[in-house]
Protein backbone atom coordinates (compact mmCIF):
# COMPACT_ATOMS: atom_id res chain seq x y z
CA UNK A 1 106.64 67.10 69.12
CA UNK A 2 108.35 64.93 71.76
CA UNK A 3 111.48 65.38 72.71
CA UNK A 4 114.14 62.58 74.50
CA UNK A 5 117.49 62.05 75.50
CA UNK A 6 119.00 58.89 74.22
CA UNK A 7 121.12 56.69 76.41
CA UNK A 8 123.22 53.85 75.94
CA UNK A 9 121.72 50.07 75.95
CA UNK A 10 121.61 47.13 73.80
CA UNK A 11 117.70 47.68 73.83
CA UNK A 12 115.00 49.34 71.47
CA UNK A 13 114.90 52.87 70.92
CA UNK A 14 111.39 52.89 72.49
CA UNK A 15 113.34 51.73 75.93
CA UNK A 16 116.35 53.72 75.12
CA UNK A 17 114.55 57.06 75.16
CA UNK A 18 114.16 59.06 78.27
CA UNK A 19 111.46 61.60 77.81
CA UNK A 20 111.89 64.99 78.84
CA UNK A 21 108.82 66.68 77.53
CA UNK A 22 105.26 66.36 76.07
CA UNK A 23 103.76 67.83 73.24
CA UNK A 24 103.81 71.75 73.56
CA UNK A 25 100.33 72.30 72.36
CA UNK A 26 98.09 73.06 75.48
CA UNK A 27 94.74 71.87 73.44
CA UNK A 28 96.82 68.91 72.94
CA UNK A 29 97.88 68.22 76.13
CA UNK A 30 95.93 69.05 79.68
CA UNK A 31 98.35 67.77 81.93
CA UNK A 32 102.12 67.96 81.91
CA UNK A 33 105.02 66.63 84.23
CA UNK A 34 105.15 69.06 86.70
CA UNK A 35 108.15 67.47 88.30
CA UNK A 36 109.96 64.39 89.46
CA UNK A 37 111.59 63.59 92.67
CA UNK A 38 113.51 60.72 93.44
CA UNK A 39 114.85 59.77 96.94
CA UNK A 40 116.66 57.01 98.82
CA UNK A 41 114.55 55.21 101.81
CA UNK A 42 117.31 55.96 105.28
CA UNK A 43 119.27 52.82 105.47
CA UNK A 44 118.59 51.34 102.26
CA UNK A 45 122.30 51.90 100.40
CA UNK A 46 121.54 48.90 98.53
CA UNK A 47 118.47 50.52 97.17
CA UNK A 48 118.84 52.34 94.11
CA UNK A 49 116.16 53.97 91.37
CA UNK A 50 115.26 56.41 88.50
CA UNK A 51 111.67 58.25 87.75
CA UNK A 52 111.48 59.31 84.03
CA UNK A 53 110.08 62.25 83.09
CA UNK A 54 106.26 60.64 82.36
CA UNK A 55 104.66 62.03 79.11
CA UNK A 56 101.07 61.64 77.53
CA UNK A 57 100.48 59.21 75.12
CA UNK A 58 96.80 60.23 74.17
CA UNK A 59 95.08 64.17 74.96
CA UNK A 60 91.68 62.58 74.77
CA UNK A 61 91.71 59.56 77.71
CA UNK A 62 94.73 61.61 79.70
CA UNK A 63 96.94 58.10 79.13
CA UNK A 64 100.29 59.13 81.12
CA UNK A 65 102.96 56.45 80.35
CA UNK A 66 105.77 56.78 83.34
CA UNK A 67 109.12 54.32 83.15
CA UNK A 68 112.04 54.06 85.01
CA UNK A 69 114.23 51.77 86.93
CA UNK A 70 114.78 50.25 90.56
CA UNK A 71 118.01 47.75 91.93
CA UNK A 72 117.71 46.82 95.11
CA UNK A 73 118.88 43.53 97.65
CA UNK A 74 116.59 41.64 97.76
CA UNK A 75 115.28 42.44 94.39
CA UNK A 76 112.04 44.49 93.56
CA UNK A 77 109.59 42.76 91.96
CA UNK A 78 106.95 45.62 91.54
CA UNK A 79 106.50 49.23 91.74
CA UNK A 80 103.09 50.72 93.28
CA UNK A 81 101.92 54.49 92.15
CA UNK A 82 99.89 55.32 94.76
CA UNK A 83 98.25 58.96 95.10
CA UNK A 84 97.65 61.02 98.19
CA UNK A 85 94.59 59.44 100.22
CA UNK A 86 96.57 55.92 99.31
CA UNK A 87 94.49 54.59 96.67
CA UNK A 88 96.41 52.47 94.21
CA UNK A 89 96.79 53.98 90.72
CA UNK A 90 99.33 51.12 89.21
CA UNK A 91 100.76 48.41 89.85
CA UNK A 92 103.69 47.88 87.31
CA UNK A 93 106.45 44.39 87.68
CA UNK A 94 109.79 45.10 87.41
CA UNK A 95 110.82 42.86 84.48
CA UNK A 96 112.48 45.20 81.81
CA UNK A 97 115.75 44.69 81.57
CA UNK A 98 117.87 47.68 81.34
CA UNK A 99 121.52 47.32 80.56
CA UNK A 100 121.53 51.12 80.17
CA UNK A 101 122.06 51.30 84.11
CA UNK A 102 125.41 50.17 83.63
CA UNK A 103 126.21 53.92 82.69
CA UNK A 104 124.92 55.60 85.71
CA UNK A 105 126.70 53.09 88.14
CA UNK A 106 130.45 52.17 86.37
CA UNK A 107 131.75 48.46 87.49
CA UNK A 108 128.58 47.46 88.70
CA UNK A 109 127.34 46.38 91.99
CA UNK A 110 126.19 42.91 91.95
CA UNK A 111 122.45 43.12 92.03
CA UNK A 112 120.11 42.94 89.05
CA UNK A 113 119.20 45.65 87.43
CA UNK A 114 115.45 45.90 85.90
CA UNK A 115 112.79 48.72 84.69
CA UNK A 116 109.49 49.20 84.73
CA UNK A 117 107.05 51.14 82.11
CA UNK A 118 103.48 51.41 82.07
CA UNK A 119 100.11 53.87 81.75
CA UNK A 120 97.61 55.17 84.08
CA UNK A 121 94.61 57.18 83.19
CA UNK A 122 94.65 61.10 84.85
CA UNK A 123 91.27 62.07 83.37
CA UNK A 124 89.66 62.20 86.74
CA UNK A 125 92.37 64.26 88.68
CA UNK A 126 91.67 67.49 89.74
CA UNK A 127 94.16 70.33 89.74
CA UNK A 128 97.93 69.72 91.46
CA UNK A 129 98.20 65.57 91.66
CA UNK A 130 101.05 64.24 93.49
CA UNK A 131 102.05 60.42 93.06
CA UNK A 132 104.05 58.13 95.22
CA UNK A 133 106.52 55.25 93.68
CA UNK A 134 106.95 52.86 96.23
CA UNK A 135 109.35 49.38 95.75
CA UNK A 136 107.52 45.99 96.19
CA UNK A 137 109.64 42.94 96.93
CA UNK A 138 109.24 39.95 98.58
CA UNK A 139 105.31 40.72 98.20
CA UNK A 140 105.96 43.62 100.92
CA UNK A 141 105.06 46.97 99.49
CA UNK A 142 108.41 48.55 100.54
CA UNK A 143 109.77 52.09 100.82
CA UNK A 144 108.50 55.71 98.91
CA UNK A 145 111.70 55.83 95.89
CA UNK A 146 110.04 59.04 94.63
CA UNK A 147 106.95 61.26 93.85
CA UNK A 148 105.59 61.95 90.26
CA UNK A 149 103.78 65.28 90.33
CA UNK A 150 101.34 66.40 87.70
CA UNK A 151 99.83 69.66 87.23
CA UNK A 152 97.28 70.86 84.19
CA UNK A 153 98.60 72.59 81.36
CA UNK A 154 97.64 76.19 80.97
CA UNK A 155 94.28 76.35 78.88
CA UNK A 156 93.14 78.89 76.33
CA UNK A 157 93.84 82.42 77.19
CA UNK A 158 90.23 82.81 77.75
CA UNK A 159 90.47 80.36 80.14
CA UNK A 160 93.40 81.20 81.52
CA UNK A 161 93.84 82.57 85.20
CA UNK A 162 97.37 84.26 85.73
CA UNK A 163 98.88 84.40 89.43
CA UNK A 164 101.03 86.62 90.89
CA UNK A 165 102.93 86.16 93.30
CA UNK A 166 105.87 88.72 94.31
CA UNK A 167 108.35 87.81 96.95
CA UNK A 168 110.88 89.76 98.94
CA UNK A 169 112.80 87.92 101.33
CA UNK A 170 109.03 85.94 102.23
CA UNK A 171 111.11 82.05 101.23
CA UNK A 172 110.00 80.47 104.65
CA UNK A 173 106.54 81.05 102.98
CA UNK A 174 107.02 81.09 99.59
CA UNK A 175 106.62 77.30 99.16
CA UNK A 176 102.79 77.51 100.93
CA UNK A 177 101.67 80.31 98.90
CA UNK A 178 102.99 78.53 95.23
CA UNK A 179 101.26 75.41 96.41
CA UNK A 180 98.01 77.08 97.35
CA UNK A 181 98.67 78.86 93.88
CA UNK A 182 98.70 75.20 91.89
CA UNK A 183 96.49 73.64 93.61
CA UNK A 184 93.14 75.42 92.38
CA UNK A 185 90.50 73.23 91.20
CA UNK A 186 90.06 75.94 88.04
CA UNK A 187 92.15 73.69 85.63
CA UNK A 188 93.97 76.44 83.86
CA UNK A 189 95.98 78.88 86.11
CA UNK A 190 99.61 79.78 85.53
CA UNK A 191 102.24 81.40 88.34
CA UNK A 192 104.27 84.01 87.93
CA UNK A 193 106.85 84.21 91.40
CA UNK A 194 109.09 87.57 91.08
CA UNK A 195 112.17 87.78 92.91
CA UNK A 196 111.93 91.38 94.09
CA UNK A 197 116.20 91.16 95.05
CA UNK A 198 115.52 88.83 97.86
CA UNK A 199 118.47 88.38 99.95
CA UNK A 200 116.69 84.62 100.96
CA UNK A 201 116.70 82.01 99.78
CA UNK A 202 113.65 83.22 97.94
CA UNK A 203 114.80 81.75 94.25
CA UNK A 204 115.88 78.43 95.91
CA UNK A 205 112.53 77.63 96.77
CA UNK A 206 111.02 78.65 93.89
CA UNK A 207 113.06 76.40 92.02
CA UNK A 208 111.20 73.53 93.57
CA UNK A 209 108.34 74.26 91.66
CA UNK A 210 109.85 74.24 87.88
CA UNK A 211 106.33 74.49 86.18
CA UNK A 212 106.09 78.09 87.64
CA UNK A 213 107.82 81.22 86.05
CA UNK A 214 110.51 82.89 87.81
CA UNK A 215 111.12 86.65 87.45
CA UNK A 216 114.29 87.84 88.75
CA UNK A 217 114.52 92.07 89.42
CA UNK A 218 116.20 94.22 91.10
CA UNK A 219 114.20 95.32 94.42
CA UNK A 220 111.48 98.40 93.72
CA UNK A 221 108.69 97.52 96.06
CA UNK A 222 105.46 95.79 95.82
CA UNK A 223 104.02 97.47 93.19
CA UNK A 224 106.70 97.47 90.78
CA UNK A 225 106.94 93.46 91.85
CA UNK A 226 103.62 93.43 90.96
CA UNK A 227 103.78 95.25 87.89
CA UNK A 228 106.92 93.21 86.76
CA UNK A 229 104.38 89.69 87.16
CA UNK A 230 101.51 91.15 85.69
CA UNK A 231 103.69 92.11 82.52
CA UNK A 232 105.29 88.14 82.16
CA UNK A 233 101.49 86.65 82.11
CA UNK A 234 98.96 85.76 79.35
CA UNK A 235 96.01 84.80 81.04
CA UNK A 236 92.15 86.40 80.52
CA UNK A 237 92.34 86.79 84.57
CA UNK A 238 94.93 87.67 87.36
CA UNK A 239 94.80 87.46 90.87
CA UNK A 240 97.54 88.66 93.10
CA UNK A 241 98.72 86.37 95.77
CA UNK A 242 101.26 87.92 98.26
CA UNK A 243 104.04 85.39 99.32
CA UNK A 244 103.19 85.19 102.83
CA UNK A 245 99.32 84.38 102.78
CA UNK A 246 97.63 81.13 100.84
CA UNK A 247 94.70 80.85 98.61
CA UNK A 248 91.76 78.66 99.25
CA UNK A 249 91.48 75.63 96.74
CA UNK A 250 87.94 77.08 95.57
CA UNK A 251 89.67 80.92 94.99
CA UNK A 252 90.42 80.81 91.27
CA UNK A 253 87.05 78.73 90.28
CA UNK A 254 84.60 80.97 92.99
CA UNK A 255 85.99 84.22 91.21
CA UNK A 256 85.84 83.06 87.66
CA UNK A 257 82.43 81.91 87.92
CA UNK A 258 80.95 84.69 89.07
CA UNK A 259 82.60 86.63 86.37
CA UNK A 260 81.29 83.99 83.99
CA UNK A 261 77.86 84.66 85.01
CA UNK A 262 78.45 88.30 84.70
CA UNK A 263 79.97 89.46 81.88
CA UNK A 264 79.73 92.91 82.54
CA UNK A 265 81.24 92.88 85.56
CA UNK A 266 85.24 93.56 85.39
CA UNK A 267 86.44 92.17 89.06
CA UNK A 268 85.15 89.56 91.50
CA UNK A 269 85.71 90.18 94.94
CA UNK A 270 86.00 87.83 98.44
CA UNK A 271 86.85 87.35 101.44
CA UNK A 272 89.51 86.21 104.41
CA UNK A 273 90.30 83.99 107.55
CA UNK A 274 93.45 85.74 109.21
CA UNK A 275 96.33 83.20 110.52
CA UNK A 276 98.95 82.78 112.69
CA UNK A 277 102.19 82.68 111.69
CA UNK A 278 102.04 78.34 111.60
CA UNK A 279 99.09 78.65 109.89
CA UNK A 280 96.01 78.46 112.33
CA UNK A 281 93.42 80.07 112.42
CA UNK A 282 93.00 83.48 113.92
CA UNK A 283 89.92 85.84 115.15
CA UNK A 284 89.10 87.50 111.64
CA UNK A 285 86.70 90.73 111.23
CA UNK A 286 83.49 89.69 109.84
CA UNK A 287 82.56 90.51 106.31
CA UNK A 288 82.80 94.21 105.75
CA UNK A 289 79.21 95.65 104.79
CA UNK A 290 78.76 97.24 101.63
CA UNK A 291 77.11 100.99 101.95
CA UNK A 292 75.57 102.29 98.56
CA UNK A 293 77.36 102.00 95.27
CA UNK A 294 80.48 100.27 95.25
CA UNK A 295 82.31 103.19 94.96
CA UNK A 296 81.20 104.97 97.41
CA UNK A 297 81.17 102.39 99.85
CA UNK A 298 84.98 101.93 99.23
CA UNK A 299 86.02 105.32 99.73
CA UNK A 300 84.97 104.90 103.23
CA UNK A 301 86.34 101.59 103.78
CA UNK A 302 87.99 98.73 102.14
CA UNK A 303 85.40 96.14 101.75
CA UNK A 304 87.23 94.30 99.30
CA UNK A 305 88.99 92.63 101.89
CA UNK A 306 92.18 93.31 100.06
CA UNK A 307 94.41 92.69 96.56
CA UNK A 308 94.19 88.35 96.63
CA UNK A 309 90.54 88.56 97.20
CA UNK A 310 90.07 89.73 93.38
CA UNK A 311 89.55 87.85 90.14
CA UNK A 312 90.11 90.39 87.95
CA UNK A 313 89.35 90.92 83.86
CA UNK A 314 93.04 91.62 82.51
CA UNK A 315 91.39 94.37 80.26
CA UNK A 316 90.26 96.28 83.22
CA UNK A 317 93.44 96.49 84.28
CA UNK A 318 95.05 97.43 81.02
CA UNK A 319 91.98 99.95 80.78
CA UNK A 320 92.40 101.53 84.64
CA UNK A 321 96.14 101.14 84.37
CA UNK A 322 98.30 98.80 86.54
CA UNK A 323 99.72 99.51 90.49
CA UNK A 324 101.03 102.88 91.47
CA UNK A 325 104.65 102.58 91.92
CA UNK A 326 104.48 105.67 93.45
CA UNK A 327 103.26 104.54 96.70
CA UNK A 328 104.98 101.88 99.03
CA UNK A 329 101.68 100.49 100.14
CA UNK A 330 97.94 100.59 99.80
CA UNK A 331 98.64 100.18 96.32
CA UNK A 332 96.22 97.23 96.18
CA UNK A 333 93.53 99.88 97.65
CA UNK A 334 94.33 102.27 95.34
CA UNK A 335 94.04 100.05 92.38
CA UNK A 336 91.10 98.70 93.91
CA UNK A 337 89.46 102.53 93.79
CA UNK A 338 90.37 103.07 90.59
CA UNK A 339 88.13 99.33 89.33
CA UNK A 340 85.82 100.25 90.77
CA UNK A 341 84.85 103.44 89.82
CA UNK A 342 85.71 102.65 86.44
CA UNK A 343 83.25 99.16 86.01
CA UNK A 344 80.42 96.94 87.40
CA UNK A 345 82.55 94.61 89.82
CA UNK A 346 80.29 91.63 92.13
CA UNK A 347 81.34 90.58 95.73
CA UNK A 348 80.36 86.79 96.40
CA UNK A 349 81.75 87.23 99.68
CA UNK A 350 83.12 83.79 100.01
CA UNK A 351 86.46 82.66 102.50
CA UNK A 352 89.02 82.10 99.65
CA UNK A 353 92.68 83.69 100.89
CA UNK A 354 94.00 83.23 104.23
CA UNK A 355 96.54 86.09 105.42
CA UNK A 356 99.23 85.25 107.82
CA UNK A 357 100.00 87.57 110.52
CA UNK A 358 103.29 88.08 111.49
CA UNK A 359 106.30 90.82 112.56
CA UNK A 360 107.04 91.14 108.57
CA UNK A 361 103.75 92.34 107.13
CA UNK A 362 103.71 95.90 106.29
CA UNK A 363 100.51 96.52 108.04
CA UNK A 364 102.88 96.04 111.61
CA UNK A 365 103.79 99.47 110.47
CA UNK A 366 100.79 101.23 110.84
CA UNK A 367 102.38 104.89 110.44
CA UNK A 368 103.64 103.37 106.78
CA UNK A 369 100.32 102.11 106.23
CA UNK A 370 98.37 105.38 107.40
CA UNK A 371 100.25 107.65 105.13
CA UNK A 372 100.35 105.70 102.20
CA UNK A 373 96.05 105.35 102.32
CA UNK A 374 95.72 108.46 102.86
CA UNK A 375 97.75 109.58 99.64
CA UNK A 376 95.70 106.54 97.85
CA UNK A 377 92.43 108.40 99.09
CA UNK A 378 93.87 112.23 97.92
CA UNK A 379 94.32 110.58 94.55
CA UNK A 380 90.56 109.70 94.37
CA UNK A 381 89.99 113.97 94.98
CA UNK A 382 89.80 114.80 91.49
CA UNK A 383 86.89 112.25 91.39
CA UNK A 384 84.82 113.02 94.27
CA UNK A 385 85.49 116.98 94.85
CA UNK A 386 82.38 118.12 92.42
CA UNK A 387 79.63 115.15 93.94
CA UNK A 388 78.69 116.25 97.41
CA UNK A 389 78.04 112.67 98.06
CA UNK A 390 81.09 111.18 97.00
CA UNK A 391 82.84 113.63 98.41
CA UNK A 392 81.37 113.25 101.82
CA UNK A 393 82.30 109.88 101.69
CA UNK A 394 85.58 110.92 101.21
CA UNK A 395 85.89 112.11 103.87
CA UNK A 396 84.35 109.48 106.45
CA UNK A 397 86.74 107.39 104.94
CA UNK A 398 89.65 109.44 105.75
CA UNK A 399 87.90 109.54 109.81
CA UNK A 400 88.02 105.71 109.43
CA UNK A 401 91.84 105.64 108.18
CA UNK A 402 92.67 107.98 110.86
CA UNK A 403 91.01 105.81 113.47
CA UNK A 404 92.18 102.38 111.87
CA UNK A 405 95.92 102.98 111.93
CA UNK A 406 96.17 106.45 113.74
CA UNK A 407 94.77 105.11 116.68
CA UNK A 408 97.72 102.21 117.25
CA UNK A 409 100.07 105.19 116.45
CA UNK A 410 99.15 107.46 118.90
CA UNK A 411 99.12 104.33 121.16
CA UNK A 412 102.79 103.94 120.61
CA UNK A 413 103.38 107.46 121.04
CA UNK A 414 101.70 107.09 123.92
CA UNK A 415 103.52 104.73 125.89
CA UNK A 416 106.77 106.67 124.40
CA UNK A 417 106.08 109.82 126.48
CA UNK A 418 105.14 108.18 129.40
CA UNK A 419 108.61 106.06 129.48
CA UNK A 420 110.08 109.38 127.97
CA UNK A 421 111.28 107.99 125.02
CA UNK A 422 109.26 109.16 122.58
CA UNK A 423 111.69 110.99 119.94
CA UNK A 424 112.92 107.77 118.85
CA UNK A 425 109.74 105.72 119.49
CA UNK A 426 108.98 105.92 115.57
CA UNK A 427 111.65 106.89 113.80
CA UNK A 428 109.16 107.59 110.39
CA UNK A 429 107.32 110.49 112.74
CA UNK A 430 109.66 112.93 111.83
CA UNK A 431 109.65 112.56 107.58
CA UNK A 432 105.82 112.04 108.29
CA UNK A 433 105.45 115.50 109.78
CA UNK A 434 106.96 117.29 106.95
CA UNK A 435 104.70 115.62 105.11
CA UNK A 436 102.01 116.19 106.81
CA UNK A 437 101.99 118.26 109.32
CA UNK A 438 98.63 118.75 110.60
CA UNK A 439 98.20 114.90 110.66
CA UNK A 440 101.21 114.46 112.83
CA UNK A 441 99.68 117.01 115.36
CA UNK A 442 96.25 115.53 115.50
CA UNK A 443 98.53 112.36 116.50
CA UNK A 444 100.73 114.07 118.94
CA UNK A 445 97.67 115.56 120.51
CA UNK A 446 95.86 112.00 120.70
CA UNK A 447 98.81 110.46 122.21
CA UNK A 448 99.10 113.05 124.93
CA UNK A 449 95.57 112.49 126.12
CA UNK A 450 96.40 109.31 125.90
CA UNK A 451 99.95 109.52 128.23
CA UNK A 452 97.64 111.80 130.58
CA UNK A 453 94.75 108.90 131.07
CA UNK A 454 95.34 106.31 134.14
């Protein structure tokens, strides 16, 4: 059913109507307005306009019908839709009258007022399409008025691939990561941004993007955020997108074809490019090998390349159970353990995430980090203890934890004793002892050697 907001006019109900939205039947319709921004050119007070809400006339062909209005001194003949390389999509005159106008500008302002309506095909488009609107008058294609942006509506749920991206105070990325998130070439994906109580402006710029969903919550971590998105989403797939990093265009489509091809396979796994904090590329470690079965292999190390990596089955998560709010990070490891062991699961080892690498990631705090994998690899003990095999890989994969994080650790301890500084060089050492005591001496002792060493 469509759905419009009459104005006032001495002009048909066809021009009268505004519409708001399309059908609500996703079979029905494969692309919605995703949004509509309209903008005044600097120095052009004279220059005025409106972008309706455009709305699909015909599921088969695509046919998007767009209208609106334009005054401006001199007067605009034309508008031009243009897309993003520059190509022209329409070309529409502006020669409907529209005495409606009247109401949004009281007592007039001399110029004429006129609209425009007309279709374009989107069959073609792929993924995320963003339009420009640009004035013509005088013959001279003038200034952008606006941007129509179109996304695909969210396909069957067997189709469907649900994102997730949780944010806590991240907003100065959050706007990259929700664009990498729409702009998959897989044509049915929908995003799920939780607010995990960002003190940001973290549900400002998610409000930019109103064909996402927006969870609100009070903060609990990253895997309660995660939990909280997983639970609002409908799709056949997730993937788990941290606020911060961006996913490759190909991501979605790479992972869901290689679970296509495999249907007995519950996860499909990638790889990344690290980046800088502007986005460039950084030096990245190559593709982590894989050492016998899955499992095995990732109890020594985490060859998954981590949690946005995955296209995962949402029954294998429902079946494994979801994150661990228990633990404050390496949840996406732990999870990750836990899929593994429980299924067949393919690595295509394809580029298709890119994680940025600045003061705010959690692995900058690699005492945090080397506690928390540790207590994801003591949940696996139940699993391994009786299998001499798994269990020796077990325990090469604690000797790689310990080296991985424990050695920048005792580094910083390190340089703490030598400036004699060191009780307050890492103020977690302390709750980390209690914890675990003999892994807080084995760093204590590695730092000293270290202080001792020219």
């Amino acid at each position: 059913m469509q759905q419009g907001l009459k104005i006032a006019g001495g002009v048909d109900d066809r021009e009268r109507t505004i519409m708001q939205t399309a059908s609500t039947s996703p079979e029905e319709e494969p692309w919605r307005a995703f949004d509509v921004h309209v903008e005044r050119p600097p120095g052009r007070a004279d220059l005025r306009a409106n972008i309706e809400r455009p709305w699909q006339d015909d599921a088969a062909t695509r046919r998007i019908t767009v209208g609106g209005w334009v005054t401006a001194d001199p007067a605009a003949t034309a508008i031009e839709i243009v897309d993003g390389r520059g190509g022209r999509v329409l070309r529409l005159p502006v020669d409907v009258e529209r005495p409606d106008i009247d109401a949004a500008f009281p007592g007039g302002e001399g110029a004429p007022r006129y609209g425009f309506r007309g279709t374009f095909l989107a069959g073609t488009q792929q993924g995320l399409v963003r339009l420009q609107v640009q004035a013509v008058a005088r013959g001279t294609t003038g200034p952008v008025i606006g941007t129509i942006t179109l996304a695909p509506r969210p396909g069957p749920s067997t189709e469907l691939v649900s994102i997730v991206i949780p944010c806590f105070n991240q907003a100065e990325f959050l706007g990259e990561a929700i664009e990498s998130a729409l702009t998959q070439t897989h044509p049915h994906v929908e995003v799920v941004v939780v607010d995990d109580g960002s003190t940001d402006n973290t549900s400002a710029v998610a409000a930019r993007f109103p064909g996402i969903r927006v969870v609100a919550r009070a903060n609990g971590g990253l895997p309660a955020a995660r939990n909280t998105g997983l639970a609002a989403t409908s799709g056949a797939y997730a993937v788990f997108l941290d606020a911060d990093d961006r996913l490759l265009p190909e991501a979605v489509a790479t992972g869901v074809s290689a679970l296509r091809a495999r249907p007995g396979h519950s996860a499909a796994f990638g790889w990344y490019q690290e980046v800088d904090v502007t986005g460039h590329p950084l030096p990245t470690p190559s593709l982590a090998r894989l050492e016998g079965e899955p499992y095995e292999a990732l109890l020594k190390t985490n060859w998954t390349g981590g949690q946005p990596t995955g296209v995962y089955r949402r029954e294998i998560l429902d079946a494994v159970g979801w994150f661990d709010e228990s633990l404050s990070a390496a949840e996406d490891y732990e999870l990750n353990l836990r899929v593994v062991r429980a299924s067949r699961v393919h690595r295509h080892g394809q580029v298709v995430v890119e994680y940025r690498r600045h003061a705010g990631t959690m692995s900058t705090d690699p005492l945090l980090m080397l506690e928390q994998v540790l207590q994801a690899l003591d949940l696996q003990w139940p699993h391994v203890a009786q299998e001499p095999r798994l269990r020796d890989a077990w325990r090469q994969g604690r000797r790689f934890w310990r080296g991985y994080y424990g050695a920048a650790v005792a580094r910083s301890l390190a340089i703490a004793m030598t400036e004699r500084r060191w009780p307050s060089a890492l103020p977690g050492l302390a709750p980390f002892a209690w914890r675990r005591p003999q892994e807080a001496a084995r760093l204590l002792a590695q730092a000293a050697t270290l202080s001792r060493t020219p």
